[in-house]
Protein backbone atom coordinates (compact mmCIF):
# COMPACT_ATOMS: atom_id res chain seq x y z
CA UNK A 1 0.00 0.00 0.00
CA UNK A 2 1.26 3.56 -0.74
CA UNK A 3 1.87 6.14 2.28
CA UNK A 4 1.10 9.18 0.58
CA UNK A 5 2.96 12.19 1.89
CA UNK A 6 3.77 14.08 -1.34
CA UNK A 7 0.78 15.28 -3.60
CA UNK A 8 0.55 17.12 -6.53
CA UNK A 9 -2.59 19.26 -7.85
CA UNK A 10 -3.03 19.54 -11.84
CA UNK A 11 -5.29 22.36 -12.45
CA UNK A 12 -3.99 24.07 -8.77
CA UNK A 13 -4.71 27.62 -10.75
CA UNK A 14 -8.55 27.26 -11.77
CA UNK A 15 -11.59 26.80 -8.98
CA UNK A 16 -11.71 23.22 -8.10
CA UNK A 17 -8.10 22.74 -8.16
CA UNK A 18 -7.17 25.36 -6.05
CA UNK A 19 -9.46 24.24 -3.67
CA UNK A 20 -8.51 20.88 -3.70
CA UNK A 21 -4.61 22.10 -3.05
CA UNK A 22 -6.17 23.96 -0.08
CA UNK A 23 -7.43 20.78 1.24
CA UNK A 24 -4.22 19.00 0.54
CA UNK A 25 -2.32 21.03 2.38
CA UNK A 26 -4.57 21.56 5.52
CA UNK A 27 -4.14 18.28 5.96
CA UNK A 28 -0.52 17.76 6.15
CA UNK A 29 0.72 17.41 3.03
CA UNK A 30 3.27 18.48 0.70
CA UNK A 31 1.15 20.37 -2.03
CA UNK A 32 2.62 20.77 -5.64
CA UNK A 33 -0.03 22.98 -6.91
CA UNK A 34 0.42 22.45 -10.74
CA UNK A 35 -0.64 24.87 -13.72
CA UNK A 36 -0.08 25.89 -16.55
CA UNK A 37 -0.06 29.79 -15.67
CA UNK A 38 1.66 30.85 -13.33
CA UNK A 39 -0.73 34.16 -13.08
CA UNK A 40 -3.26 31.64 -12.34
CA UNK A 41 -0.97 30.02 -9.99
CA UNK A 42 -0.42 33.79 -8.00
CA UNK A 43 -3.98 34.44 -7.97
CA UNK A 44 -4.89 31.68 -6.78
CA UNK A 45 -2.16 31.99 -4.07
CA UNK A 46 -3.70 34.84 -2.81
CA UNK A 47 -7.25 33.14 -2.78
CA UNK A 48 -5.57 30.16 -0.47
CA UNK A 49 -4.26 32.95 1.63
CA UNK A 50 -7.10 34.56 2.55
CA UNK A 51 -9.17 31.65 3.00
CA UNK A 52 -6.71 30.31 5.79
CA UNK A 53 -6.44 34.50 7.11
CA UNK A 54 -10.51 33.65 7.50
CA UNK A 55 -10.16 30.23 8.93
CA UNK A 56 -8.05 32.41 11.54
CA UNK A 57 -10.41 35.27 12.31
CA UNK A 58 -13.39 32.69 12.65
CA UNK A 59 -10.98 30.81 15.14
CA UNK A 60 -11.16 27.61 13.00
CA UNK A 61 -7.36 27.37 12.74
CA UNK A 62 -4.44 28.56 14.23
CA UNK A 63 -2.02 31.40 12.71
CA UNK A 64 0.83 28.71 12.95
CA UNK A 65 -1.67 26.60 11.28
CA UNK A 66 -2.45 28.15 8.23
CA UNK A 67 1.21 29.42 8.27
CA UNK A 68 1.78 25.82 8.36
CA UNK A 69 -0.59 24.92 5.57
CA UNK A 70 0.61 27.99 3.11
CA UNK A 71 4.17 26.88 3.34
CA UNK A 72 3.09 23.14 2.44
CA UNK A 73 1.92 24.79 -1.23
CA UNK A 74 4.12 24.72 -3.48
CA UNK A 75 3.35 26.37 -7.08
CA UNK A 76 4.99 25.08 -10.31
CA UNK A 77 4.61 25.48 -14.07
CA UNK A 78 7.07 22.25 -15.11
CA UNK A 79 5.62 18.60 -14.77
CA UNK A 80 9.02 17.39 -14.14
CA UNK A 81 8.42 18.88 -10.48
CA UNK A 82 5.95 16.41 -9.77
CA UNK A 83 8.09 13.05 -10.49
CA UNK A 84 8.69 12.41 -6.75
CA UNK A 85 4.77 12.31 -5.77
CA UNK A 86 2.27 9.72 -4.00
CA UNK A 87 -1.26 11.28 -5.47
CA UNK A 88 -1.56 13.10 -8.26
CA UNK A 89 -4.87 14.50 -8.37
CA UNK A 90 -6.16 16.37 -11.91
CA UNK A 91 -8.77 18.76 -11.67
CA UNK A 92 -8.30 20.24 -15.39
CA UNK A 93 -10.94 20.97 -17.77
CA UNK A 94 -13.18 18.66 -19.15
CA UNK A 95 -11.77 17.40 -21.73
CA UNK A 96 -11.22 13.19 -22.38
CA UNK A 97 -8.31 13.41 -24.70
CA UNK A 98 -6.44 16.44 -22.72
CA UNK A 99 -6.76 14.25 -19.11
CA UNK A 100 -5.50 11.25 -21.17
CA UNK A 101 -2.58 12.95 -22.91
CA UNK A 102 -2.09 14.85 -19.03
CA UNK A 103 -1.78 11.29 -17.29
CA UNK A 104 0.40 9.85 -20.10
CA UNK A 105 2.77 12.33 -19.85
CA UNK A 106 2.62 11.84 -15.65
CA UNK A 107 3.23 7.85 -16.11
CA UNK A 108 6.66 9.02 -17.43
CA UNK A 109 7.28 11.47 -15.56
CA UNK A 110 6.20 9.76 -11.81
CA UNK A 111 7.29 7.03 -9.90
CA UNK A 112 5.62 4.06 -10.63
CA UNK A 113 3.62 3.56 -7.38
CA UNK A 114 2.28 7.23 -7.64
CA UNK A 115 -1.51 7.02 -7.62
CA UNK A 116 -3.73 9.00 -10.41
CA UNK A 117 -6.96 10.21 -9.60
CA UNK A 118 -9.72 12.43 -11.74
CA UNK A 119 -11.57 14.84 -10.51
CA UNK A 120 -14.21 14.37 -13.13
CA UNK A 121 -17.53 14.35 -12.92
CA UNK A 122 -18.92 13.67 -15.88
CA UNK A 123 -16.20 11.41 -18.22
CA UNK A 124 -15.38 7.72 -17.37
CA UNK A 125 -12.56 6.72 -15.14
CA UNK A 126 -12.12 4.09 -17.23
CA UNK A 127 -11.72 5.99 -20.53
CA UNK A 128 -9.66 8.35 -18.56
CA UNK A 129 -7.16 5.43 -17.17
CA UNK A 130 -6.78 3.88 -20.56
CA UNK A 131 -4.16 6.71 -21.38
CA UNK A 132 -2.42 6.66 -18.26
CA UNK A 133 -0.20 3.48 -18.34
CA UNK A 134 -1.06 2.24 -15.53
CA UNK A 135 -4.85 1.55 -15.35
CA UNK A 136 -4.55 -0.34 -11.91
CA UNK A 137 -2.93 2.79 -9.91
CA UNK A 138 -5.69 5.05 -11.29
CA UNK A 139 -9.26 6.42 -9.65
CA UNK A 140 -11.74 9.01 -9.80
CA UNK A 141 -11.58 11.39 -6.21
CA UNK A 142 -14.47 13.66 -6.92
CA UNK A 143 -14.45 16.32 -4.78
CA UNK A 144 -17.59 18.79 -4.68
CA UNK A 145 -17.55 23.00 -4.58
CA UNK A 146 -16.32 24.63 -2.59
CA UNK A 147 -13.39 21.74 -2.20
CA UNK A 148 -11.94 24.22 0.51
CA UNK A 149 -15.30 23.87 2.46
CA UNK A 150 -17.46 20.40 1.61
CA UNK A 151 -16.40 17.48 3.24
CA UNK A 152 -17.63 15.06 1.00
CA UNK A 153 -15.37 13.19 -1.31
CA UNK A 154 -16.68 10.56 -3.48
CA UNK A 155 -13.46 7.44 -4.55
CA UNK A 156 -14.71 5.96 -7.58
CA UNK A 157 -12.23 2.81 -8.18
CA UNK A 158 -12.35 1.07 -11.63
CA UNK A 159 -12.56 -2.79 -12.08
CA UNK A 160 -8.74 -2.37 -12.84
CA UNK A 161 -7.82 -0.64 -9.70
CA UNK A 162 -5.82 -2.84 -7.93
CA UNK A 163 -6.56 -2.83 -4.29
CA UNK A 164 -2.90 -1.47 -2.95
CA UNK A 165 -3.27 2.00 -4.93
């Protein structure tokens, strides 16, 4: 079974994927929030920044808590920064044949007991896996909006999915 301690966020400058970076990081882990743009990346910096200043004010979290959290996010443009990860989790566009070419490039890119999820919610997991590579280390990890904010996430293994990932 993997220990996940490293993840990485494709899409970390749009909504969702910000938001699921945000989550990431609040709990504990390294956060490679990957886009793209990194004016997307910046904005969406600030957006993480003062969602945790909130989480402060409403005494949700601690200052050295969301100090914490902020320095766990780590912004990047190149997917060679995201070789050394346990989850990658893609929260792009909607798009079949852009998440397929996204996950083949990751399967060359990342170790191979890194774990691919989709944040989909309306293309197959199993159409999406069939360009990744490695079909048994993939899932869909649909998280709803505000990611930041819902607790619910729905794991949507595929008949491939091997029960270690």
């Amino acid at each position: 079974m993997t220990t996940i301690q490293k993840v990485a966020v494709c899409g970390a400058g749009g909504t969702m994927g910000a938001g699921i970076a945000i989550v990431s990081a609040r709990a504990g882990f390294e956060t490679f929030c990957f886009d793209l743009s990194a004016d997307a990346l910046a904005r969406q910096r600030k957006a993480a920044e003062k969602f945790f200043g909130g989480s402060v004010a409403k005494g949700r979290m601690t200052q050295e808590a969301a100090d914490a959290a902020l320095a766990r996010m780590h912004d990047v443009t190149e997917l060679a920064a995201l070789a050394d990860c346990d989850l990658v989790i893609e929260a792009i566009f909607e798009d079949l044949a852009v998440k397929r070419e996204l996950f083949s490039k990751l399967n060359t890119i990342c170790k191979a007991s890194t774990i691919f999820a989709s944040n989909t919610s309306t293309l197959s997991i199993t159409e999406i896996a069939g360009g990744s590579g490695r079909d048994e280390r993939v899932v869909g990890m649909h998280f709803c909006l505000p990611a930041q904010v819902m607790k619910l996430i729905e794991i949507v293994p595929i008949p491939e999915t091997s029960p270690e990932a």
